[in-house]
Protein backbone atom coordinates (compact mmCIF):
# COMPACT_ATOMS: atom_id res chain seq x y z
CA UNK A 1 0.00 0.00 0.00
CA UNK A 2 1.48 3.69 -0.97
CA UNK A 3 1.49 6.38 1.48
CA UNK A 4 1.42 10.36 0.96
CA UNK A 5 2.01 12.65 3.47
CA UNK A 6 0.23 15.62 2.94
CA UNK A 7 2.27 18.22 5.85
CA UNK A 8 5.71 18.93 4.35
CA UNK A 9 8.20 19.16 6.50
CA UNK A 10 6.82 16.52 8.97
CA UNK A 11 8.31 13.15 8.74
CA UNK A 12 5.91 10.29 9.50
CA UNK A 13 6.37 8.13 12.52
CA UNK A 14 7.02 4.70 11.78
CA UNK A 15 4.54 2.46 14.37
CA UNK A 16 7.51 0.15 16.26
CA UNK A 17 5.92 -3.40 16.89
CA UNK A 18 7.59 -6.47 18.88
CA UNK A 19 11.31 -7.76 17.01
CA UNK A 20 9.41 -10.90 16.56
CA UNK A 21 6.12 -10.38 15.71
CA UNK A 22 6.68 -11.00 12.09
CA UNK A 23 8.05 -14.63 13.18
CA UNK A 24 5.22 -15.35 15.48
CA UNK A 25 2.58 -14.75 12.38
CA UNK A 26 4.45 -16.87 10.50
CA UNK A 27 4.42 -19.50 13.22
CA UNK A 28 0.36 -18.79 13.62
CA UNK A 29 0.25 -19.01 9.81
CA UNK A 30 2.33 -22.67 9.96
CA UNK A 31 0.52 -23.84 12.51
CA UNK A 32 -3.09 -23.08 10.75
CA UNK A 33 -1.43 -24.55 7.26
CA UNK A 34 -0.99 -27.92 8.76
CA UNK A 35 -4.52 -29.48 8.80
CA UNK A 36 -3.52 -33.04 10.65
CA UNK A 37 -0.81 -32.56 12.93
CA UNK A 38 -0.69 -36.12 14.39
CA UNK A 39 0.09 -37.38 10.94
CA UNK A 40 3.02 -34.81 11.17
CA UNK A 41 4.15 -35.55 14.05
CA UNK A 42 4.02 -39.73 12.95
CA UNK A 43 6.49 -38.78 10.08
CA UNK A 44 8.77 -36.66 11.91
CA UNK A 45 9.26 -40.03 14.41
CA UNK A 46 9.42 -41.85 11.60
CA UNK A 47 12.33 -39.90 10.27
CA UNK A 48 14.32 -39.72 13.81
CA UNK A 49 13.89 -43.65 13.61
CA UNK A 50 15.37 -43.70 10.50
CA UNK A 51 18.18 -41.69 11.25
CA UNK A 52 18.79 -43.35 14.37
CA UNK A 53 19.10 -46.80 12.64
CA UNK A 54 21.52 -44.91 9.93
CA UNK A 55 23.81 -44.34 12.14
CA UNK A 56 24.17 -47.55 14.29
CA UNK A 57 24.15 -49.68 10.86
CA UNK A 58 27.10 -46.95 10.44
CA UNK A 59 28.68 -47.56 13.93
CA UNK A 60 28.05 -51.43 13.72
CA UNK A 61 29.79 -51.29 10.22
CA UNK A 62 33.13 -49.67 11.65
CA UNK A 63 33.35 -51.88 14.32
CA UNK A 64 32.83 -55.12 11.91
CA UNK A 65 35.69 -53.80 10.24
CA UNK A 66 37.52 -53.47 12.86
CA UNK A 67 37.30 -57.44 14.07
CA UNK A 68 37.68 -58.98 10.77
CA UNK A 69 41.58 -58.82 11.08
CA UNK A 70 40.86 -60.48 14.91
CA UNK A 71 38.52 -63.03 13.59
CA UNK A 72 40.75 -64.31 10.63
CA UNK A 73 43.64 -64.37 13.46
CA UNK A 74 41.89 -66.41 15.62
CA UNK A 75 40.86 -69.12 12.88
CA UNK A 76 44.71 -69.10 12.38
CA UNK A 77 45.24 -69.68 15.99
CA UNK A 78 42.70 -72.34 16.46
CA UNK A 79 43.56 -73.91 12.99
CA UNK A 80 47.18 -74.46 14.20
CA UNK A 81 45.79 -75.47 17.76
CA UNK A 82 43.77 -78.30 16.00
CA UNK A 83 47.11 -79.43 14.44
CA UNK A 84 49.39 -79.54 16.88
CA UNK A 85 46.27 -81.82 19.16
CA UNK A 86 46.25 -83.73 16.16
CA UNK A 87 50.52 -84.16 16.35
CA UNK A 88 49.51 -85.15 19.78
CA UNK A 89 47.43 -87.80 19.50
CA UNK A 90 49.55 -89.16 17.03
CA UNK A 91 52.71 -89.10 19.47
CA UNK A 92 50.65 -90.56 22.46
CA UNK A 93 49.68 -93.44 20.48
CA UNK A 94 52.91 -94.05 19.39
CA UNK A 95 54.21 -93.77 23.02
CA UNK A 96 51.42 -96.05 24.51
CA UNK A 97 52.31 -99.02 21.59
CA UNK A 98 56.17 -98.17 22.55
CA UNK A 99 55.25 -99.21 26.31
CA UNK A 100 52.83 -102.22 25.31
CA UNK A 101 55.87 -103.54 23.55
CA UNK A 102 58.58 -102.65 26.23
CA UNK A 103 56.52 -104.51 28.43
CA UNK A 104 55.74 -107.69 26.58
CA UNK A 105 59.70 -107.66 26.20
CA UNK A 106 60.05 -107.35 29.53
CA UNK A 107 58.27 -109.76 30.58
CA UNK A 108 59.19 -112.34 28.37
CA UNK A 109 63.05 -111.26 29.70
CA UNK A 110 62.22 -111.86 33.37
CA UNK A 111 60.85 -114.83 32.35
CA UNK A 112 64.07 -116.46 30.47
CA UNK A 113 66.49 -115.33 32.96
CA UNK A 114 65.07 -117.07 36.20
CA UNK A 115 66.44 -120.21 36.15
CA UNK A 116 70.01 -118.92 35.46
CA UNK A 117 69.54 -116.41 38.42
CA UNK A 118 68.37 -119.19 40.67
CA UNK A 119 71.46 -121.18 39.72
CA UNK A 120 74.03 -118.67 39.85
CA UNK A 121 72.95 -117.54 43.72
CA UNK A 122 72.83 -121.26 44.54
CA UNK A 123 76.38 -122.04 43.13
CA UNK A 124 77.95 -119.19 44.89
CA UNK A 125 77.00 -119.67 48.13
CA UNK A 126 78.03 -123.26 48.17
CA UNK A 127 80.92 -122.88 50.71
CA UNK A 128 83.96 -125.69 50.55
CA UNK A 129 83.19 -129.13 51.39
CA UNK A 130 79.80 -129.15 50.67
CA UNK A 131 78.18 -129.86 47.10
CA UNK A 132 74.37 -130.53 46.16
CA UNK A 133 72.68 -133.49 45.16
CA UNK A 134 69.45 -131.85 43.48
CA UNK A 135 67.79 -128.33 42.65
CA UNK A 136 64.54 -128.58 41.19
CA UNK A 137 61.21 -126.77 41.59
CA UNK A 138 58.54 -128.37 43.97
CA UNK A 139 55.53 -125.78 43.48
CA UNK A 140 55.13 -122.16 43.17
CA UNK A 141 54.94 -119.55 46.41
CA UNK A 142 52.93 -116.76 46.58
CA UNK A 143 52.20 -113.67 44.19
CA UNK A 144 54.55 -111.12 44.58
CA UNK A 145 53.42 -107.84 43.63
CA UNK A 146 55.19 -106.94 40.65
CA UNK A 147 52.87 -107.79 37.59
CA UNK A 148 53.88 -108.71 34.26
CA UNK A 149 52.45 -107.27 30.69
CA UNK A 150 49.02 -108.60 31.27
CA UNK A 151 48.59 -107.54 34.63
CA UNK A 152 48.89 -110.89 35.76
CA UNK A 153 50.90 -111.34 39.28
CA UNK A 154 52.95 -114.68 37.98
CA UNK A 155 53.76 -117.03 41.51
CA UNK A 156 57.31 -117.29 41.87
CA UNK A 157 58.78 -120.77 42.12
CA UNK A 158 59.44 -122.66 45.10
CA UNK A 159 62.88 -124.24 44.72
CA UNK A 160 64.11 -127.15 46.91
CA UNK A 161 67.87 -127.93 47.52
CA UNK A 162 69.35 -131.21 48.51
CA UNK A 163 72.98 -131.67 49.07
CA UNK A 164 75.78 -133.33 51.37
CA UNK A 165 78.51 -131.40 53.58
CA UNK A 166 81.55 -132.97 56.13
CA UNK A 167 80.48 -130.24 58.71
CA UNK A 168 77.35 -128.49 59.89
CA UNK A 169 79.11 -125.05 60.55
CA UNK A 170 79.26 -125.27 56.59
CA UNK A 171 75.70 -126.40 56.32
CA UNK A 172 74.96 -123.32 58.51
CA UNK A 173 76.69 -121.01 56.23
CA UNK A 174 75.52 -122.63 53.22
CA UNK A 175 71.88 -121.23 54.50
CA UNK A 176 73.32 -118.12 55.57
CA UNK A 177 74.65 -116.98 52.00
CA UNK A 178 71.19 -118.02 50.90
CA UNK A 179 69.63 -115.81 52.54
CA UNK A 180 71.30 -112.61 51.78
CA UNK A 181 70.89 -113.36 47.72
CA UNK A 182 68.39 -110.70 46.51
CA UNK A 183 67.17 -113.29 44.29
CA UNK A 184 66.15 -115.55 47.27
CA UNK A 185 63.51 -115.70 49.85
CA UNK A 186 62.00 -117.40 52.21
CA UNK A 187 64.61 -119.93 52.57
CA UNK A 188 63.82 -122.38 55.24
CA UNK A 189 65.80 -125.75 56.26
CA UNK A 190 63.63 -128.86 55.73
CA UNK A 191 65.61 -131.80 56.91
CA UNK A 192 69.15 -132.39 58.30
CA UNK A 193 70.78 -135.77 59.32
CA UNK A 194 73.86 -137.84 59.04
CA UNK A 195 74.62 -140.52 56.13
CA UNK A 196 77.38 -142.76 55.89
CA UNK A 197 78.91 -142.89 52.77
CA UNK A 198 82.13 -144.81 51.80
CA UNK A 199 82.64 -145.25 55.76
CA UNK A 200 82.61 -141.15 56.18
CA UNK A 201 79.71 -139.44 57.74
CA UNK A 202 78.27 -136.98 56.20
CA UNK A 203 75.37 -134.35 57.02
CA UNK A 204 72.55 -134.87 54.02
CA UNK A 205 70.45 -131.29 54.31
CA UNK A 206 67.47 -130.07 52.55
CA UNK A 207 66.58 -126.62 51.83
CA UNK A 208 63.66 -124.56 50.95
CA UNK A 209 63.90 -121.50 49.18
CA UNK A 210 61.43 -118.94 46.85
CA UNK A 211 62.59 -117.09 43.88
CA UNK A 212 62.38 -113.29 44.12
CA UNK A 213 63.14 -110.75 41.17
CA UNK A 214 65.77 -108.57 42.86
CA UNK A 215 65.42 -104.46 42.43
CA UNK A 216 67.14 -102.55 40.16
CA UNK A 217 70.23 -101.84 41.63
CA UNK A 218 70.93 -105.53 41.19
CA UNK A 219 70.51 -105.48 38.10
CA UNK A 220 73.41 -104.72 35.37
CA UNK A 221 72.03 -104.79 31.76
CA UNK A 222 74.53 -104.77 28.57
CA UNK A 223 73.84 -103.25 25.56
CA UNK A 224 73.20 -106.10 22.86
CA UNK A 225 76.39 -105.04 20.50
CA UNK A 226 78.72 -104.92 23.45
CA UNK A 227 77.75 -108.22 24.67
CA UNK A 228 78.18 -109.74 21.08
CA UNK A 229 81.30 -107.97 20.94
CA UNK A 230 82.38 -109.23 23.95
C-alpha cells in the first residue's frame, strides 16, 4: 500500500511493533497450514527412527571392520591349535604301543632269565666241602606284587635244595649266604641228618627257598652289541 504525506516538512512516525512479531505470524500461519498434525508428528518419528538406525548400521559397520583382522587371526590360531592336538594324539599313540611292547619284552626277559639267576645264587653260596645233590622246583609260592604285561601277578617258584657237607658249621653257612641273595627268599631248612657214605659221615640237608626278582640296583644290563662284541 502507498502512502502520501500531505504536511511537508513533517516526517511520519514509523509504528515500532515487537522484534518478533513477524516470526510469530508466520508460526500462527504454519501452525493453521498444517490441517492433521498427528500425521506430522508420525512422520517426523518416523524420520528420527530412521536416522537413528543410519547411524548404528554406520557404527556397527566400523566396528565389523575393525574385528575382521581379529577373527581371521583367531581361525589361524585355532587352525594351528587343531594341528598340533592332532601331532599329539599321534605321538601318544605311538608312546602307549612303545610301552605295550617294552613290556611284553620285559616280561618275556624276566621270564628267560630265572632259572640262570636261581642257579648262579645257589652255586655261589656253596661254601667248601659241601656240594648238592638236586635243585629242582617243587611248586610255586605266593604272588609277589610286581605284575607282568598282562597284569597278571605270575607265583614265583618254590625251589628245593638237597645236598651233602663234612660239617654243619658249613651247612649253617651254606643257608646263611642263601639268605642274603636278593634273588632268594623265604629260605627255610627242611631236613638235616647224618649218612654214611664210603665209611665217612656226612650231614645230608634239605633246603627250601622262593625265587624273588631282585630291584634294580641288582641289576646290570649290557647293551646287545657290546655283549656280542664281547
Amino acid at each position: 500500500m502507498i502512502t502520501i504525506n500531505l504536511k511537508p516538512g513533517v516526517r511520519r512516525q514509523v509504528q515500532k511493533g515487537p522484534a518478533f512479531g513477524g516470526l510469530q505470524e508466520r508460526l500462527k500461519g504454519l501452525s493453521t497450514g498444517i490441517k492433521e498434525p498427528w500425521l506430522a508428528f508420525a512422520v517426523g518419528s518416523w524420520v528420527v527412527v530412521l536416522l537413528g538406525l543410519g547411524g548404528f548400521f554406520l557404527a556397527t559397520g566400523s566396528k565389523l571392520s575393525a574385528l575382521e583382522p581379529k577373527l581371521e587371526a583367531a581361525r589361524t590360531e585355532q587352525s594351528r591349535y587343531q594341528g598340533f592336538l592332532t601331532e599329539k594324539r599321534h605321538a601318544e599313540r605311538q608312546r602307549d604301543s612303545v610301552l605295550a611292547q617294552i613290556g611284553t619284552i620285559a616280561a618275556v626277559d624276566r621270564d628267560r632269565y630265572l632259572w640262570p639267576h636261581i642257579l648262579d645264587e645257589v652255586s655261589n653260596a656253596v661254601p667248601d666241602y659241601t656240594w648238592l645233590v638236586e635243585v629242582s622246583q617243587v611248586g610255586t609260592g605266593t604272588p609277589g606284587t610286581t605284575a607282568d604285561s598282562s597284569g597278571v601277578v605270575a607265583p614265583p617258584p618254590v625251589v628245593r635244595i638237597v645236598g651233602l657237607t663234612n660239617d654243619l658249621q658249613h651247612y649253617t653257612a651254606f643257608l646263611r649266604q642263601l639268605e642274603a641273595s636278593p634273588w632268594l627268599a623265604d629260605v627255610m631248612p627242611i631236613d638235616a641228618k647224618t649218612v654214611v657214605i664210603q665209611n665217612r659221615a656226612l650231614t645230608r640237608f634239605t633246603l627250601q627257598a622262593s625265587y624273588s626278582r631282585a630291584d634294580s640296583t641288582h641289576i646290570r644290563t649290557v647293551p646287545i652289541l657290546e655283549s656280542v662284541v664281547r
